[in-house]
N, C-alpha and C. Protein backbone atom coordinates (compact mmCIF):
# COMPACT_ATOMS: atom_id res chain seq x y z
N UNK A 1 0.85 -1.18 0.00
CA UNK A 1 0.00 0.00 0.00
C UNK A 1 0.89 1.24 0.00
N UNK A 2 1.03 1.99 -1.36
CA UNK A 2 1.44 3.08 -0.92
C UNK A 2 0.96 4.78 -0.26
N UNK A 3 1.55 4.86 -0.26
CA UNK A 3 0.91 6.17 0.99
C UNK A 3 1.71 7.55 0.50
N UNK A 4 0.71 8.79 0.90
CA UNK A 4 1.34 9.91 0.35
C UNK A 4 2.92 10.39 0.75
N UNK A 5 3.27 9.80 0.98
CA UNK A 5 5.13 9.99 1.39
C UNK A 5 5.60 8.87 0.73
N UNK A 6 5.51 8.48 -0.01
CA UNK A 6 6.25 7.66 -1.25
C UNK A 6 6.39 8.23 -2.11
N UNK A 7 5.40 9.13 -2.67
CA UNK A 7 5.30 9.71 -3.66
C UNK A 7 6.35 10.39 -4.11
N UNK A 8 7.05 11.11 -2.95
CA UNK A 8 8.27 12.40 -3.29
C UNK A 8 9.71 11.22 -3.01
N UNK A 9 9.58 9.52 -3.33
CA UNK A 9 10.71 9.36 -2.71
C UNK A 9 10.22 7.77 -3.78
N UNK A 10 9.74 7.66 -4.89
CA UNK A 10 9.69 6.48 -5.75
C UNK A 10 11.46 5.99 -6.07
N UNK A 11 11.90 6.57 -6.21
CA UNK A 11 13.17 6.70 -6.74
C UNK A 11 14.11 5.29 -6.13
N UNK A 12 13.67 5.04 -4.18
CA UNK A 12 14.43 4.01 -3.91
C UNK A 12 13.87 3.37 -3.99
N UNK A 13 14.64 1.87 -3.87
CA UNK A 13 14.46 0.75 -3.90
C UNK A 13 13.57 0.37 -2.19
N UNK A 14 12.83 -0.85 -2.75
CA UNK A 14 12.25 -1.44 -1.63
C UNK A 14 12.58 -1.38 -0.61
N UNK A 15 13.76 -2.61 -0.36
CA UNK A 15 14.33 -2.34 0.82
C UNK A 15 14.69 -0.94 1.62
N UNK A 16 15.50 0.13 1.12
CA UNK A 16 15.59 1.49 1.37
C UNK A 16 14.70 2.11 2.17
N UNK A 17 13.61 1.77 1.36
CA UNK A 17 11.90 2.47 1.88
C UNK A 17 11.74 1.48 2.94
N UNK A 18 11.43 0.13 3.38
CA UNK A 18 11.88 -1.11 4.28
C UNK A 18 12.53 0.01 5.47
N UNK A 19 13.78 -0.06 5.15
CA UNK A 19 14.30 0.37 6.48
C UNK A 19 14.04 1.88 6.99
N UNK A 20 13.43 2.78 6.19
CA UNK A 20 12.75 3.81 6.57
C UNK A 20 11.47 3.41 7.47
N UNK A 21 10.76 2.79 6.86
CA UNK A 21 9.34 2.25 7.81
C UNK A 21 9.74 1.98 8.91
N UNK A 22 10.70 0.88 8.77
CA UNK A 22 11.26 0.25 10.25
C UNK A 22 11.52 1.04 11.22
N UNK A 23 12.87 2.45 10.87
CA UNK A 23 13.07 3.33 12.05
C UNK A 23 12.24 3.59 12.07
N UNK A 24 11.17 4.61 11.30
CA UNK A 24 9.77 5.43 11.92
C UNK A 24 9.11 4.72 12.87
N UNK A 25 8.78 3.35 12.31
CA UNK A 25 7.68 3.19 13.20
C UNK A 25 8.73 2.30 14.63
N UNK A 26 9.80 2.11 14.78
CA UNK A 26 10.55 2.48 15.90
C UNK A 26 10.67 3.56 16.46
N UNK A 27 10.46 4.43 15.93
CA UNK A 27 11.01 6.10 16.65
C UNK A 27 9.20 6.36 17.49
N UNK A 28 8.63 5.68 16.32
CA UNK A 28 6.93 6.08 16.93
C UNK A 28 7.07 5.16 18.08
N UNK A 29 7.16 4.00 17.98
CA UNK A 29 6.74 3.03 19.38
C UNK A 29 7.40 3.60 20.68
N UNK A 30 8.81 3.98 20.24
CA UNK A 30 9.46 4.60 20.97
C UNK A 30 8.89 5.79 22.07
N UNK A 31 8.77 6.88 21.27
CA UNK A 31 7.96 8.32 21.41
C UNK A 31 6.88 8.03 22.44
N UNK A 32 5.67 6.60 22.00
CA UNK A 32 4.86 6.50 22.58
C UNK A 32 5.05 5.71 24.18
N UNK A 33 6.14 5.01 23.89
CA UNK A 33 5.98 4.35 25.44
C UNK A 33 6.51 5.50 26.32
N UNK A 34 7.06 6.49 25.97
CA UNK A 34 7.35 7.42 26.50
C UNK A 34 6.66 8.39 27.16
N UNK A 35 5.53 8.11 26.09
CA UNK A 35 4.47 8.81 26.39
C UNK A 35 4.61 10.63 26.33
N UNK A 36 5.09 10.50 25.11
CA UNK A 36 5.77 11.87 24.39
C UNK A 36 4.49 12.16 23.80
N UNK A 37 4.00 13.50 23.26
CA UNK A 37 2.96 13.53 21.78
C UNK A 37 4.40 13.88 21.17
N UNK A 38 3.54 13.97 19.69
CA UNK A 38 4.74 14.09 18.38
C UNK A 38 4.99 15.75 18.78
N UNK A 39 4.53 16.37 19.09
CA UNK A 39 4.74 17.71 19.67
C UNK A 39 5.48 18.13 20.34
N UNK A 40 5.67 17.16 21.53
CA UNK A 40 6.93 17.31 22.12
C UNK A 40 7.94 16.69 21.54
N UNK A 41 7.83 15.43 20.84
CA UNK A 41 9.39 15.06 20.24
C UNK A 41 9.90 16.37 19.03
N UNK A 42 9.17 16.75 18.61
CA UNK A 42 9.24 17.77 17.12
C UNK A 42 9.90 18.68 17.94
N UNK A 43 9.46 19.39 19.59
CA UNK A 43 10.11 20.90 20.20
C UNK A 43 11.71 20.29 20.33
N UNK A 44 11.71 18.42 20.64
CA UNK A 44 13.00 18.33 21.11
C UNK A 44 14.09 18.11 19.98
N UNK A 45 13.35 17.82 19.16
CA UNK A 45 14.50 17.51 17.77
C UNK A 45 14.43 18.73 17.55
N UNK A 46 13.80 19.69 16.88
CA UNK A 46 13.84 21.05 16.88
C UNK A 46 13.19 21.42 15.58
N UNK A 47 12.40 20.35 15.38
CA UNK A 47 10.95 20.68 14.07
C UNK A 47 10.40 20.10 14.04
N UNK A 48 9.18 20.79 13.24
CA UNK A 48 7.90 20.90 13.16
C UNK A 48 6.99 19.06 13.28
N UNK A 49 5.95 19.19 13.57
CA UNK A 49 4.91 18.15 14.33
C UNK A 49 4.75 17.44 12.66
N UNK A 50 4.29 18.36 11.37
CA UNK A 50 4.57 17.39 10.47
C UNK A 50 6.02 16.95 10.45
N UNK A 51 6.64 17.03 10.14
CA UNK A 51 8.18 16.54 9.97
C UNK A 51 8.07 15.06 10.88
N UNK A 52 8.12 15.35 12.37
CA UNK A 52 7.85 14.01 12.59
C UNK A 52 6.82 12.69 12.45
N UNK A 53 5.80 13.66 11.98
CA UNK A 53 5.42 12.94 11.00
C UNK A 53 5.44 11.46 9.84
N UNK A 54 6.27 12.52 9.31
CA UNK A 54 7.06 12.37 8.27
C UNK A 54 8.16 11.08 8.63
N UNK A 55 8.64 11.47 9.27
CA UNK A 55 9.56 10.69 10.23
C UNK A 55 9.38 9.20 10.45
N UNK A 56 7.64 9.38 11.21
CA UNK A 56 7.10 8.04 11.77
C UNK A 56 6.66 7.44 10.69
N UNK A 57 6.50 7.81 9.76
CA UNK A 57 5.61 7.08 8.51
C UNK A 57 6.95 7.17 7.43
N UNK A 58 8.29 7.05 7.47
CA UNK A 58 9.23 6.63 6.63
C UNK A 58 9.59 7.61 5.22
N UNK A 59 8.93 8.42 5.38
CA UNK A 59 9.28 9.67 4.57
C UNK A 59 10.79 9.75 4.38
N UNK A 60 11.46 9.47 2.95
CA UNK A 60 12.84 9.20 2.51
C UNK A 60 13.11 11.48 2.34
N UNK A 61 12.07 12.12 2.18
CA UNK A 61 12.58 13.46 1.83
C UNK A 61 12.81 14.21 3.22
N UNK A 62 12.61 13.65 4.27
CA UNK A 62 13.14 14.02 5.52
C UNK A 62 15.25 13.62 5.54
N UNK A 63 15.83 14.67 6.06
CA UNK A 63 16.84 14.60 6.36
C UNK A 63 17.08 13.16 7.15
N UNK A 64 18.33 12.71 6.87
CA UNK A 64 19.05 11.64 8.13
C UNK A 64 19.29 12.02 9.32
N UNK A 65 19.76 13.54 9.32
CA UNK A 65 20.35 13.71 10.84
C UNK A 65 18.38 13.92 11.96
N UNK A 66 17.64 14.04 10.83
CA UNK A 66 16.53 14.04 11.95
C UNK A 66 15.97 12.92 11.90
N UNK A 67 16.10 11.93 11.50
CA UNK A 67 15.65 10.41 11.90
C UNK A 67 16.95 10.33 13.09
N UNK A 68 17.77 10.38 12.81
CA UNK A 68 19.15 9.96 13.94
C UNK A 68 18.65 10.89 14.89
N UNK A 69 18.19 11.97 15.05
CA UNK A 69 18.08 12.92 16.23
C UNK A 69 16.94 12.33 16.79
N UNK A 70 15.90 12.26 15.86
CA UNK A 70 14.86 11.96 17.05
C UNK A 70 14.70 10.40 17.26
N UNK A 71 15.52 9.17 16.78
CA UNK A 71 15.60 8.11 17.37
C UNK A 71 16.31 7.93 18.75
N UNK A 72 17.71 9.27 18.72
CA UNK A 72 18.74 9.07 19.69
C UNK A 72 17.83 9.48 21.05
N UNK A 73 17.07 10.96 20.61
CA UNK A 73 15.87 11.22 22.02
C UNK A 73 14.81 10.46 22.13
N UNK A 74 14.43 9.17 21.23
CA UNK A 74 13.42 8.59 21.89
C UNK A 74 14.09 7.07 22.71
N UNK A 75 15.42 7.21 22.62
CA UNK A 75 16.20 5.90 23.14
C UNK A 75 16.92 4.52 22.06
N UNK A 76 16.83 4.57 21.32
CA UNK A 76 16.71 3.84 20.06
C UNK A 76 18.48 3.89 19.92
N UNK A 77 19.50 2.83 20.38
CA UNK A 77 20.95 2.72 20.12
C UNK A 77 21.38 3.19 18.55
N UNK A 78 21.83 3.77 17.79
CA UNK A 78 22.24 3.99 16.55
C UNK A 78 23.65 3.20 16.73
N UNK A 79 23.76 2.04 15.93
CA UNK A 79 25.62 1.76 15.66
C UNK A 79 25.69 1.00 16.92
N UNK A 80 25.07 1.00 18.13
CA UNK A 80 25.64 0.51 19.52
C UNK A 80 26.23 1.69 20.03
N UNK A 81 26.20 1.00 21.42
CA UNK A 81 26.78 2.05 22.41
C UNK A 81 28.14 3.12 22.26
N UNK A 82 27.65 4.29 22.99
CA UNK A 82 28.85 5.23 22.70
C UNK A 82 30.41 5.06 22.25
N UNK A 83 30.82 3.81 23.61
CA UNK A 83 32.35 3.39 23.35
C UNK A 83 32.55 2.45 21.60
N UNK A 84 31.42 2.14 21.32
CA UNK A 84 31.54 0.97 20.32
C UNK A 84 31.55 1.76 18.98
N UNK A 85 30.08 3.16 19.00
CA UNK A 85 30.51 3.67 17.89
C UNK A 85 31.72 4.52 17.62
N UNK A 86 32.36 5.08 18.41
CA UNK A 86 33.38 5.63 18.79
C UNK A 86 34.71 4.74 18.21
N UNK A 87 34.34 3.96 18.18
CA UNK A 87 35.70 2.68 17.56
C UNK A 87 35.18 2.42 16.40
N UNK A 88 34.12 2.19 16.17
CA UNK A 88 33.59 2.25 14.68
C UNK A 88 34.04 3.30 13.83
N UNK A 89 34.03 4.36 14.39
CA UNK A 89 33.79 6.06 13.53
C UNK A 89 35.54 5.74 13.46
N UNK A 90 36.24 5.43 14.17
CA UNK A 90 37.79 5.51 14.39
C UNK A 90 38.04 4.52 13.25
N UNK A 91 37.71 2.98 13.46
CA UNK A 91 38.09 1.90 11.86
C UNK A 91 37.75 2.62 10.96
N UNK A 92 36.54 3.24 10.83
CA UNK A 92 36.54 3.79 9.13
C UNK A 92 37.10 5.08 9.07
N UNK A 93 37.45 5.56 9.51
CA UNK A 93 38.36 6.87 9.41
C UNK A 93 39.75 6.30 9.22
N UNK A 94 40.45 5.36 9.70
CA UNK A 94 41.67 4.61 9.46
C UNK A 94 41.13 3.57 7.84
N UNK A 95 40.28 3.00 8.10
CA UNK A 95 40.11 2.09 6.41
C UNK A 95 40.45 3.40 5.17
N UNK A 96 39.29 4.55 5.46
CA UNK A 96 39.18 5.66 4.52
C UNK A 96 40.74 6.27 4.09
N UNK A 97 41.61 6.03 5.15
CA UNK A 97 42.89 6.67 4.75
C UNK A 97 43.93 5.88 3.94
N UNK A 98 43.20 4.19 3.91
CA UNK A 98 44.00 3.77 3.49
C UNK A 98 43.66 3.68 1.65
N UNK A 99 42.52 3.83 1.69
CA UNK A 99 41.78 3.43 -0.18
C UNK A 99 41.73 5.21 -0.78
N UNK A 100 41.54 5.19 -2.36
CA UNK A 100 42.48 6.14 -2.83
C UNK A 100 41.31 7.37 -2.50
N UNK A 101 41.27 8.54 -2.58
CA UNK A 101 40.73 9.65 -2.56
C UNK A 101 39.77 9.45 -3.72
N UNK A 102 39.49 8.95 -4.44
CA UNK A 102 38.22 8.67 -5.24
C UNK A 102 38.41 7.80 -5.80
N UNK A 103 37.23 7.27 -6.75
CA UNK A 103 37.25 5.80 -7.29
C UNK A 103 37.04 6.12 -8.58
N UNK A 104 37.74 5.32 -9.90
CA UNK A 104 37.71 5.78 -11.09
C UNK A 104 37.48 4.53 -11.69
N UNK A 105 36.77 4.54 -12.59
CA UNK A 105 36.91 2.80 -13.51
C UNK A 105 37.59 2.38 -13.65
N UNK A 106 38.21 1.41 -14.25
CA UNK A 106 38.94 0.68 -14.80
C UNK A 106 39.18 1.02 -16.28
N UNK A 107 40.19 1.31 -16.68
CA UNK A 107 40.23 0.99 -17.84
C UNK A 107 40.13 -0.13 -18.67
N UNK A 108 39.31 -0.50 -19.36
CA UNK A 108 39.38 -1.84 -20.23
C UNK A 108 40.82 -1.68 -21.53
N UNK A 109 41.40 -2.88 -21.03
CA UNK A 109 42.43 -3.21 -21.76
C UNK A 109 42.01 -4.56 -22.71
N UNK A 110 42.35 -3.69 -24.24
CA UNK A 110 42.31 -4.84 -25.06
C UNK A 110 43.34 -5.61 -25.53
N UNK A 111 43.41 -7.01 -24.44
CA UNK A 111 44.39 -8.12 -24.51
C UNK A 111 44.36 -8.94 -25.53
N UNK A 112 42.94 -8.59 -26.33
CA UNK A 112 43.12 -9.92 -27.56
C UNK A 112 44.13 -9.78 -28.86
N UNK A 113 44.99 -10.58 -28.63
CA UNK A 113 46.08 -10.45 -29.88
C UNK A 113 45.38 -11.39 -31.14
């Protein structure tokens, strides 16, 4: 069933949209055992009551850092715990230094003699 927040976001793939649903309606279950309205999560992330909205129902034209903001205030681990992402963010900052500053094709070489 699609729903009016697909509309502005056909573009991804299933899964994509999948794991959008999933956080929202985590961030919602969340919100609610909390016993938050979307009103107060929206003053604490720092927008508007549609937006979270938006949010809870998987809306791909909402920013990342406000799915990450308002999952982190409704309790919801991103990556695992502080010390763990912290070593995470550190391996890929060490992997990133080691592979080249951008990625270019391959040239196809014609080996047939």
């Amino acid at each position: 069933m699609r729903t009016i927040f697909d509309m502005a976001s056909l573009h991804l793939s299933i899964p994509a949209h999948e794991a959008l649903e999933l956080l929202g309606s985590a961030i919602r279950a969340n919100r609610i055992r909390k016993r938050w309205s979307s009103e107060e999560l929206a003053e604490r992330v720092g927008v508007s009551r549609a937006t979270i909205s938006k949010v809870e129902h998987g809306d791909a034209t909402v920013a990342i850092g406000t799915y990450f903001e308002a999952a982190l205030l409704v309790g919801i681990d991103l990556f695992g715990d502080g010390a763990s992402r912290h070593r995470m963010v550190a391996n890929k900052r060490d992997e990133l230094v080691l592979l080249p500053a951008t990625a270019r094709r391959r040239k196809r070489i014609d080996d047939d003699f």
